[in-house]
Protein backbone atom coordinates (compact mmCIF):
# COMPACT_ATOMS: atom_id res chain seq x y z
CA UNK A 1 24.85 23.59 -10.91
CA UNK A 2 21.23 23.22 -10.71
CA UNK A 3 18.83 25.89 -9.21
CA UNK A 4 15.81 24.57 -7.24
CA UNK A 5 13.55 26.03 -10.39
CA UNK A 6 15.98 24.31 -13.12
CA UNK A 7 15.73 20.95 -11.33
CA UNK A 8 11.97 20.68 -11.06
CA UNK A 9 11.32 21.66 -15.05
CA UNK A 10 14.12 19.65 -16.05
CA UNK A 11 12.91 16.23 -14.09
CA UNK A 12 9.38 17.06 -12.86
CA UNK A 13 7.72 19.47 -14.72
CA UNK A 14 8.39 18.70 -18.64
CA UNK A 15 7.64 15.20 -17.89
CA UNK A 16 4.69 16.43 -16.28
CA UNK A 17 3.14 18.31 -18.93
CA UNK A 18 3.84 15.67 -21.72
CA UNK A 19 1.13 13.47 -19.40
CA UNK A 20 -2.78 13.31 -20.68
CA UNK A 21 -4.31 16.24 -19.01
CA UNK A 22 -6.31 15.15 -15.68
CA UNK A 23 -6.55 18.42 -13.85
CA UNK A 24 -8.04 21.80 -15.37
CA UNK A 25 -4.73 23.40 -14.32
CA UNK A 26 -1.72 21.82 -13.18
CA UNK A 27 1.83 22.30 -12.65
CA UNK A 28 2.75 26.49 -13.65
CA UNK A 29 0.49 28.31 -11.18
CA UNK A 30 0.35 28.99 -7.61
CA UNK A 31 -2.67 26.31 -7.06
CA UNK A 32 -3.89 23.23 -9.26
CA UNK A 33 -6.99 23.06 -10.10
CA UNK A 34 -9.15 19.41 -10.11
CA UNK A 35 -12.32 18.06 -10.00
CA UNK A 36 -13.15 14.66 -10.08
CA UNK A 37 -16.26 13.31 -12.90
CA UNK A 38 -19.59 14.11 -12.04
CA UNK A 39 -21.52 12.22 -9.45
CA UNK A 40 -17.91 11.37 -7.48
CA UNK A 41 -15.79 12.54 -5.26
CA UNK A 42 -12.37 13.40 -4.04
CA UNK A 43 -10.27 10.63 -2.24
CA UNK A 44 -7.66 12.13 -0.98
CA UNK A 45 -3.75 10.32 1.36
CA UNK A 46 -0.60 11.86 2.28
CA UNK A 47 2.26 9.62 2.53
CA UNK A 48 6.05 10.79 3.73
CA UNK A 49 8.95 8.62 3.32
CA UNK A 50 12.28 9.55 5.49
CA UNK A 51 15.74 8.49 4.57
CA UNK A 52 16.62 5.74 7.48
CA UNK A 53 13.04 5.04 8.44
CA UNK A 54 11.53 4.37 5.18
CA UNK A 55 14.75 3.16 2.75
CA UNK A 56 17.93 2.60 3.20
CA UNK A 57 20.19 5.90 1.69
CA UNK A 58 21.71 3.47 -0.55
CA UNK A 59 18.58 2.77 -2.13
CA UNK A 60 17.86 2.68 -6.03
CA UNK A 61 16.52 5.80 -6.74
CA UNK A 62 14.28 4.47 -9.60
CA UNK A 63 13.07 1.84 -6.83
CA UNK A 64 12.46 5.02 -4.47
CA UNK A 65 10.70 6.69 -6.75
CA UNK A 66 8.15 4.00 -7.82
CA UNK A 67 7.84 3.28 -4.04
CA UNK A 68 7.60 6.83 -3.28
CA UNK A 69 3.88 7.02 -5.89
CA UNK A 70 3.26 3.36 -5.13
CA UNK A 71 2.29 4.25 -1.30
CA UNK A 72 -0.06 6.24 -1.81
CA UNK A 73 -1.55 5.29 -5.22
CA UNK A 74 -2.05 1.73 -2.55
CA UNK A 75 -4.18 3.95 -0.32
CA UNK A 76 -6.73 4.78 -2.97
CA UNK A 77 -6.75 1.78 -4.15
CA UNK A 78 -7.72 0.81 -0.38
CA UNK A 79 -10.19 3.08 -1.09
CA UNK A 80 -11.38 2.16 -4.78
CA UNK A 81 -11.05 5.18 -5.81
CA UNK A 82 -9.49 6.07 -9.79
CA UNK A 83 -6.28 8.09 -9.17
CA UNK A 84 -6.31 11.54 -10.78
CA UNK A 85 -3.38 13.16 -10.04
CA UNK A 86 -0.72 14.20 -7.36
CA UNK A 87 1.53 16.22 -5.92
CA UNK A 88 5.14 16.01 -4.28
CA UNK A 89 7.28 18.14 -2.03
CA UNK A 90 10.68 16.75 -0.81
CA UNK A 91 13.92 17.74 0.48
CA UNK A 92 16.85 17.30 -0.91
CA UNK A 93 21.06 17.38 0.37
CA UNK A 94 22.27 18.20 -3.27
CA UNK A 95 20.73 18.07 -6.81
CA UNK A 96 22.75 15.05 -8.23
CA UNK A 97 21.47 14.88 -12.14
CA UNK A 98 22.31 10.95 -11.99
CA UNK A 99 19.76 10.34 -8.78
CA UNK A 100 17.13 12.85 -10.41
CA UNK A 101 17.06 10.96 -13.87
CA UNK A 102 16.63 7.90 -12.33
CA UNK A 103 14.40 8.96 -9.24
CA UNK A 104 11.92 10.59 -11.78
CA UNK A 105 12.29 7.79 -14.09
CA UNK A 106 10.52 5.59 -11.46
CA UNK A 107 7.84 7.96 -10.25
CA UNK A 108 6.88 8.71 -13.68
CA UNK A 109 6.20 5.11 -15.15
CA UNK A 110 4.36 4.42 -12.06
CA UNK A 111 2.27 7.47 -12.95
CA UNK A 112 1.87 6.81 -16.88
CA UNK A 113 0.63 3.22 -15.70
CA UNK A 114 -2.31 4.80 -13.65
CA UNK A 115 -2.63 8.05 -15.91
CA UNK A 116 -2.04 9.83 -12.52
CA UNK A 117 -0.56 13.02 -12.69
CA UNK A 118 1.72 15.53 -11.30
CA UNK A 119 -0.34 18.70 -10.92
CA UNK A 120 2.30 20.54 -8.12
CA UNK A 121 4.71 20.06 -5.62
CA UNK A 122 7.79 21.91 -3.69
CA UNK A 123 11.07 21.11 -3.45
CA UNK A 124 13.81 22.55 -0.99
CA UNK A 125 17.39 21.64 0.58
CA UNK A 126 17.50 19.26 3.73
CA UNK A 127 17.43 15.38 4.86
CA UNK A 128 15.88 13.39 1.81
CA UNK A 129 12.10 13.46 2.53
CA UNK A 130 9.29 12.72 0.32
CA UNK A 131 6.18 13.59 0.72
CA UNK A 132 3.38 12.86 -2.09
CA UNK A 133 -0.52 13.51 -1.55
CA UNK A 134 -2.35 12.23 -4.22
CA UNK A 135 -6.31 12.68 -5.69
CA UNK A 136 -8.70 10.20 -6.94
CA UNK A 137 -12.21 9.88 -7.72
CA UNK A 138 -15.33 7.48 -6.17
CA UNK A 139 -18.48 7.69 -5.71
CA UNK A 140 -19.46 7.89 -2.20
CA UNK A 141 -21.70 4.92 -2.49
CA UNK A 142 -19.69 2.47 -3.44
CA UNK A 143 -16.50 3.74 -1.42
CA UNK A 144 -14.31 0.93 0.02
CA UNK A 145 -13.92 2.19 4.03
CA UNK A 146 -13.14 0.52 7.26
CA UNK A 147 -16.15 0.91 9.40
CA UNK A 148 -18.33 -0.67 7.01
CA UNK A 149 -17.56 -4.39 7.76
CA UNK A 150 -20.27 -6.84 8.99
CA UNK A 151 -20.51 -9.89 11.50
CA UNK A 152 -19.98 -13.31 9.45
CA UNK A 153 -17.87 -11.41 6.57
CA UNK A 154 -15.20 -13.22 5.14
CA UNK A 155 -11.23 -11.59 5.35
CA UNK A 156 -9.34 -11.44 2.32
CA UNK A 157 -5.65 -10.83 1.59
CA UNK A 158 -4.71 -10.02 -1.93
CA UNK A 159 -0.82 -11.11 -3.07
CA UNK A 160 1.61 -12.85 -0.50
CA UNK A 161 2.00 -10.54 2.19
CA UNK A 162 5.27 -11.21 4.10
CA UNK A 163 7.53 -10.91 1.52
CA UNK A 164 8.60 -7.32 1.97
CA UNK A 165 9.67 -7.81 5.55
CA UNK A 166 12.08 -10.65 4.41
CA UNK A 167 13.72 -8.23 1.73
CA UNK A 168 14.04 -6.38 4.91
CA UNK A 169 15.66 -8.83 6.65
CA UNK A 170 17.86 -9.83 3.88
CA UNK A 171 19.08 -6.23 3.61
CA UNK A 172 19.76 -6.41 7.64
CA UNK A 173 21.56 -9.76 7.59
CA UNK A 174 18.30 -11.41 9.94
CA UNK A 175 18.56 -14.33 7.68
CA UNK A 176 20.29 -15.87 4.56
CA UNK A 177 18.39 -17.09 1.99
CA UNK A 178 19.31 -18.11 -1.76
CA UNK A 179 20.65 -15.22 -4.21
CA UNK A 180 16.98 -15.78 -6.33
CA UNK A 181 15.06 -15.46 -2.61
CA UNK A 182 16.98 -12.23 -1.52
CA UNK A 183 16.04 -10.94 -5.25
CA UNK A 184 12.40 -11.80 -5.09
CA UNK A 185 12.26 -10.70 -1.40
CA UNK A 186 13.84 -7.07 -2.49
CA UNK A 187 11.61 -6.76 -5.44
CA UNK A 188 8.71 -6.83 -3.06
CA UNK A 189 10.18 -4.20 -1.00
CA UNK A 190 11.60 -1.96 -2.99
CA UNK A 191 8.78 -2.12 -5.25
CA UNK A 192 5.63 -2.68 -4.22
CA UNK A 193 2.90 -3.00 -6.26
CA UNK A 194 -0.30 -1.01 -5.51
CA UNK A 195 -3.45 -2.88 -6.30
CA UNK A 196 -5.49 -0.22 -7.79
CA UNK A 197 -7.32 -2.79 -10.23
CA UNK A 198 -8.57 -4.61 -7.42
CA UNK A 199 -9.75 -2.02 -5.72
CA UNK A 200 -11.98 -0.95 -8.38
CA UNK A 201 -13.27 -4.13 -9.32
CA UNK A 202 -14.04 -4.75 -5.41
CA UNK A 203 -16.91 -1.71 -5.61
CA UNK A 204 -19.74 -2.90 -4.83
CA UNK A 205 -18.37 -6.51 -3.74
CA UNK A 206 -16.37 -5.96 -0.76
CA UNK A 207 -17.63 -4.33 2.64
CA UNK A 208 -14.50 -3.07 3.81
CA UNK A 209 -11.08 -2.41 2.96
CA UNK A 210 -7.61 -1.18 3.48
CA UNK A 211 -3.67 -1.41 2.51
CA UNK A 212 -1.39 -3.37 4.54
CA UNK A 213 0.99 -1.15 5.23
CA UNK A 214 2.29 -1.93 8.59
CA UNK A 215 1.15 -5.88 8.79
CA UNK A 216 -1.86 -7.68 8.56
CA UNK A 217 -2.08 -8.07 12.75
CA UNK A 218 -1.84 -4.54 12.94
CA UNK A 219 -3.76 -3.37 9.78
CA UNK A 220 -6.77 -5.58 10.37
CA UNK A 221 -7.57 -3.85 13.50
CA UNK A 222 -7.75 -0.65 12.29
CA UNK A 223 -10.92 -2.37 10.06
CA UNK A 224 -12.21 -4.26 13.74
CA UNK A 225 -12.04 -1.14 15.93
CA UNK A 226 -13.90 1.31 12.89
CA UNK A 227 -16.24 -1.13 12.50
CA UNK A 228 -16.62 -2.61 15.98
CA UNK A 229 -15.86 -6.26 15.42
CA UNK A 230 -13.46 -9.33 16.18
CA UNK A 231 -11.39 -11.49 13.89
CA UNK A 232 -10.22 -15.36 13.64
CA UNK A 233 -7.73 -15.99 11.27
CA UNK A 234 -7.01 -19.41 10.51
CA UNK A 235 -2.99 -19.09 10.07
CA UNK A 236 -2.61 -21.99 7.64
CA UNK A 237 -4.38 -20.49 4.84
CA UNK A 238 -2.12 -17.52 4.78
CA UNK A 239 -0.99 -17.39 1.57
CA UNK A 240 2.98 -16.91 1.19
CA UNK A 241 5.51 -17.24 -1.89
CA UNK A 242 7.56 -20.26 -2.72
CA UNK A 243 10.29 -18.05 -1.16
CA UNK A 244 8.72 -16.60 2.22
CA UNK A 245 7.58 -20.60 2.43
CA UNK A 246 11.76 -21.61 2.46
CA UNK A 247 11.77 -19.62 6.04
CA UNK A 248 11.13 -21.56 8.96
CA UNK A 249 7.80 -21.49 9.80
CA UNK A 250 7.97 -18.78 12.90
CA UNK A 251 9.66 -16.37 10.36
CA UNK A 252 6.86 -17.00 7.76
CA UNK A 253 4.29 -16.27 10.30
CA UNK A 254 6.29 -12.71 11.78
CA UNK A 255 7.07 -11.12 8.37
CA UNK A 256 3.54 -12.50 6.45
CA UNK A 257 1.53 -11.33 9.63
CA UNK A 258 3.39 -8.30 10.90
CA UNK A 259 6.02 -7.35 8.58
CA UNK A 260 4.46 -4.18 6.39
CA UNK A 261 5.39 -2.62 3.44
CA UNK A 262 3.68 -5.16 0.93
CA UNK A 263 0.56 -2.81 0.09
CA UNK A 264 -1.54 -5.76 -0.34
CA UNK A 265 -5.11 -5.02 0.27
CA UNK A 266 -6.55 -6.74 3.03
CA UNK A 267 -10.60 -6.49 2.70
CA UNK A 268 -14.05 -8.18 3.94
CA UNK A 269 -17.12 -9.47 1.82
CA UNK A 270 -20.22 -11.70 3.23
CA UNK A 271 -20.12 -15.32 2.29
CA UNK A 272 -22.63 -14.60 -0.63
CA UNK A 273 -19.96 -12.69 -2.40
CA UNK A 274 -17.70 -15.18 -3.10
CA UNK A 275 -17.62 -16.11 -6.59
CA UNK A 276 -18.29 -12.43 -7.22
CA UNK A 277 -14.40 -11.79 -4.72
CA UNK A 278 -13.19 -14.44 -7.22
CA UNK A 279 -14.51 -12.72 -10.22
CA UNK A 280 -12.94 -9.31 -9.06
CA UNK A 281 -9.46 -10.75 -8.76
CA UNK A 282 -9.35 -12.64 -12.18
CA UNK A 283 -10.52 -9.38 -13.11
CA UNK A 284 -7.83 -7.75 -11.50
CA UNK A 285 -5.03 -10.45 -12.76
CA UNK A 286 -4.31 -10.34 -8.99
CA UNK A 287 -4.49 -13.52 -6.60
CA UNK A 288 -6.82 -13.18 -3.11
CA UNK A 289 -7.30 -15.33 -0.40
CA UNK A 290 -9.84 -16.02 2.39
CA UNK A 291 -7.72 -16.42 5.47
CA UNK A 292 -10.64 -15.45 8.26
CA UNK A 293 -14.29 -14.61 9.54
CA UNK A 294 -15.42 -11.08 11.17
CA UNK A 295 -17.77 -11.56 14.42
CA UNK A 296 -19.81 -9.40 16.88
CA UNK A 297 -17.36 -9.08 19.81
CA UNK A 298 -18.15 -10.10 22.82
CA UNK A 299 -19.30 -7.27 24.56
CA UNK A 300 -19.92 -3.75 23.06
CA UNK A 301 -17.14 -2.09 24.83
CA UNK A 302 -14.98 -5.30 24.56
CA UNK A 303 -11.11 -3.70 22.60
CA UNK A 304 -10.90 -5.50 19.35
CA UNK A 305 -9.32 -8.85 19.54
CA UNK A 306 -7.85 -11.27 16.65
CA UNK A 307 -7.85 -15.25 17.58
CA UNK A 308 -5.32 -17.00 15.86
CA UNK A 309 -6.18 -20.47 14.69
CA UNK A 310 -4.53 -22.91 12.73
CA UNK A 311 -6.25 -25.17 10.41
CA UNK A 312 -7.49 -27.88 12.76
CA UNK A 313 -9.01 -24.84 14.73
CA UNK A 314 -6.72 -25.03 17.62
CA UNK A 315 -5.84 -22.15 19.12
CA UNK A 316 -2.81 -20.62 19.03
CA UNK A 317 -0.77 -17.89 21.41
CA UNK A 318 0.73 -15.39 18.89
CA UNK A 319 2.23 -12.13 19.72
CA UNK A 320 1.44 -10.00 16.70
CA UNK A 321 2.12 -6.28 16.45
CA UNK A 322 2.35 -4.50 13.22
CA UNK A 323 4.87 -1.90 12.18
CA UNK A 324 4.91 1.85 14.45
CA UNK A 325 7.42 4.32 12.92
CA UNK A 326 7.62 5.63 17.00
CA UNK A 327 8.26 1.99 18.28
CA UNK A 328 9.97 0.51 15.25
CA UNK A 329 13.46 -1.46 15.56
C-alpha cells in the first residue's frame, strides 16, 4: 500500500530531480527557492481542475496529466513569459500505481518539452483535484497583458479554436460525427496544446494577449473591458478544422466561438505588424489568423460590446457567451 510520502518520491519526486535544475532549491525542503534571469520577472497562474467539471472520471490519466501542466503552461504563454518551474497539490480517493504511472507519465513529458519543473507540491486524500501554479520569466517591458490593446489593432486567433467543445460534444452524445472526427475532436480536448512558442515570439509584436480558455466571445472581452475597447469580428474568417467544418454551420459557430478548452491564444497587433504576426507564427510552426479590428467604443462608459459580421459585412444577431464553471451545463 502506498503512503502519501512513498507515492510522491516514487511518481513525482525522482522524476523531478532527474530534470535540468531551474530553481536554486526544489522539491526536499519546506519552500522552493526561484528566481527568474536578471532583468525579468516572475509570471506567475494557478489553475484547478475538478473531477466532473473539468474531465470526465473516466478520463486517460496520461491525457489528464498533460492537460493538467498544459493549462497553465497556456497562461504564460498568454503572457510570453519562459516557464521555469511548478508546483502541484491534488487530492486523491486511493493511490492506484496504474493511474500514477500513467498520470505522471503525461505531466512529465509536457514538462521535459518546456524544461519546466516540479519544484513542490502536496498531496492528500479526497475528490480528485488538481491544482498546479506554475513560474515563468519576462521582462516587464515586453510582457503580453490585456489592457494594453489599441484602437485599429488587428485580432488574432492562433490554431482552430472550436474543436475542443466538439470532443465535448462527442463525449456527451450532442452530435455524431465520423470515428476519425470524434478522434481529432478528443485529441483537442484531452490534450491541448499550449502555445508557449508563440507567445515568445509575439514579444514585442503583439499589443495584447490571452488564452482562450472559456471561448473566444467570452475571452475577448476580458482583453475589451482591460483595455477599454470594442470588437467586430468578421465570422467567416474564423478559422476551423476540416472536422469542426463537417458540423453544420450553427454548431461551427457555438463550439469555435464559445466552446473553451482549446488554449489557443487569442491576441491584438496594429496593422503595421503584420508580416512581423506572420513571421512570429512560422516562427512558432503554429498557424494564426486575423478574424477582427479593435475600436474606441462609443462612449467612455459604454460596457464592452463585440459586433458580429460576416464577410459581406452584414450584421449578424449572435448570442455568444463563453464558458462559467458557476453557470456551466
Amino acid at each position: 500500500m502506498l503512503s502519501e510520502f512513498s507515492l510522491i518520491d516514487r511518481y513525482f519526486a525522482q522524476r523531478a530531480r532527474t530534470n535540468t535544475r531551474r530553481a536554486a532549491l526544489g522539491i526536499g525542503d519546506d519552500c522552493a527557492l526561484i528566481a527568474p534571469a536578471a532583468g525579468e520577472m516572475l509570471a506567475v497562474s494557478t489553475d484547478m481542475l475538478v473531477e466532473g467539471r473539468h474531465f470526465f472520471p473516466d478520463v486517460d490519466p496520461h491525457a489528464l496529466g498533460h492537460k493538467t501542466l498544459a493549462v497553465n503552461l497556456s497562461d504564460l504563454a498568454a503572457m510570453g513569459a519562459r516557464p521555469i518551474g511548478f508546483t502541484l497539490a491534488f487530492a486523491l480517493p486511493r493511490p492506484q500505481e496504474d493511474w500514477l504511472a500513467a498520470f505522471s507519465a503525461g505531466l512529465f513529458e509536457l514538462a521535459d518539452r518546456f524544461d519546466c519543473e516540479l519544484i513542490g507540491g502536496d498531496t492528500t486524500a479526497g475528490p480528485l483535484n488538481l491544482c498546479v501554479t506554475v513560474f515563468g520569466s519576462v521582462r516587464q517591458d515586453v510582457a503580453l497583458r490585456r489592457d494594453t490593446a489599441q484602437p485599429g489593432d488587428d485580432i488574432w486567433v492562433s490554431g482552430t479554436p472550436g474543436d475542443a467543445r466538439a470532443g465535448l460534444g462527442v463525449l456527451r452524445n450532442e452530435w455524431q460525427v465520423s470515428d476519425a472526427d470524434a478522434a481529432v475532436f478528443r485529441r483537442a480536448l484531452e490534450y491541448p496544446q499550449p502555445r508557449v512558442e508563440l507567445g515568445l515570439a509575439l514579444r514585442g509584436v503583439a499589443s495584447a494577449a490571452l488564452d482562450i480558455s472559456d471561448g473566444v466571445a467570452g475571452d475577448l472581452r476580458h482583453i475589451l473591458e482591460r483595455s477599454k475597447l470594442a470588437a467586430t469580428i468578421d465570422v467567416d474568417s474564423l478559422p476551423v478544422s476540416p472536422a469542426l467544418a463537417r458540423l453544420p454551420r450553427d454548431t461551427q459557430l457555438q463550439c469555435a466561438l464559445a466552446g473553451g478548452d482549446d488554449y489557443e491564444l487569442c491576441f491584438t497587433a496594429a496593422p503595421a505588424q503584420r508580416a512581423a504576426v506572420e513571421a512570429a507564427a512560422q516562427q512558432a510552426g503554429i498557424r494564426v489568423t486575423r478574424i477582427g479590428t479593435m475600436s474606441a467604443p462609443t462612449s467612455p462608459r459604454a460596457a464592452p460590446t463585440i459586433a458580429w459580421r460576416d464577410a459581406a459585412g452584414t450584421a449578424l444577431n449572435l448570442t455568444l457567451q463563453g464558458f462559467d464553471h458557476f453557470h456551466a451545463d
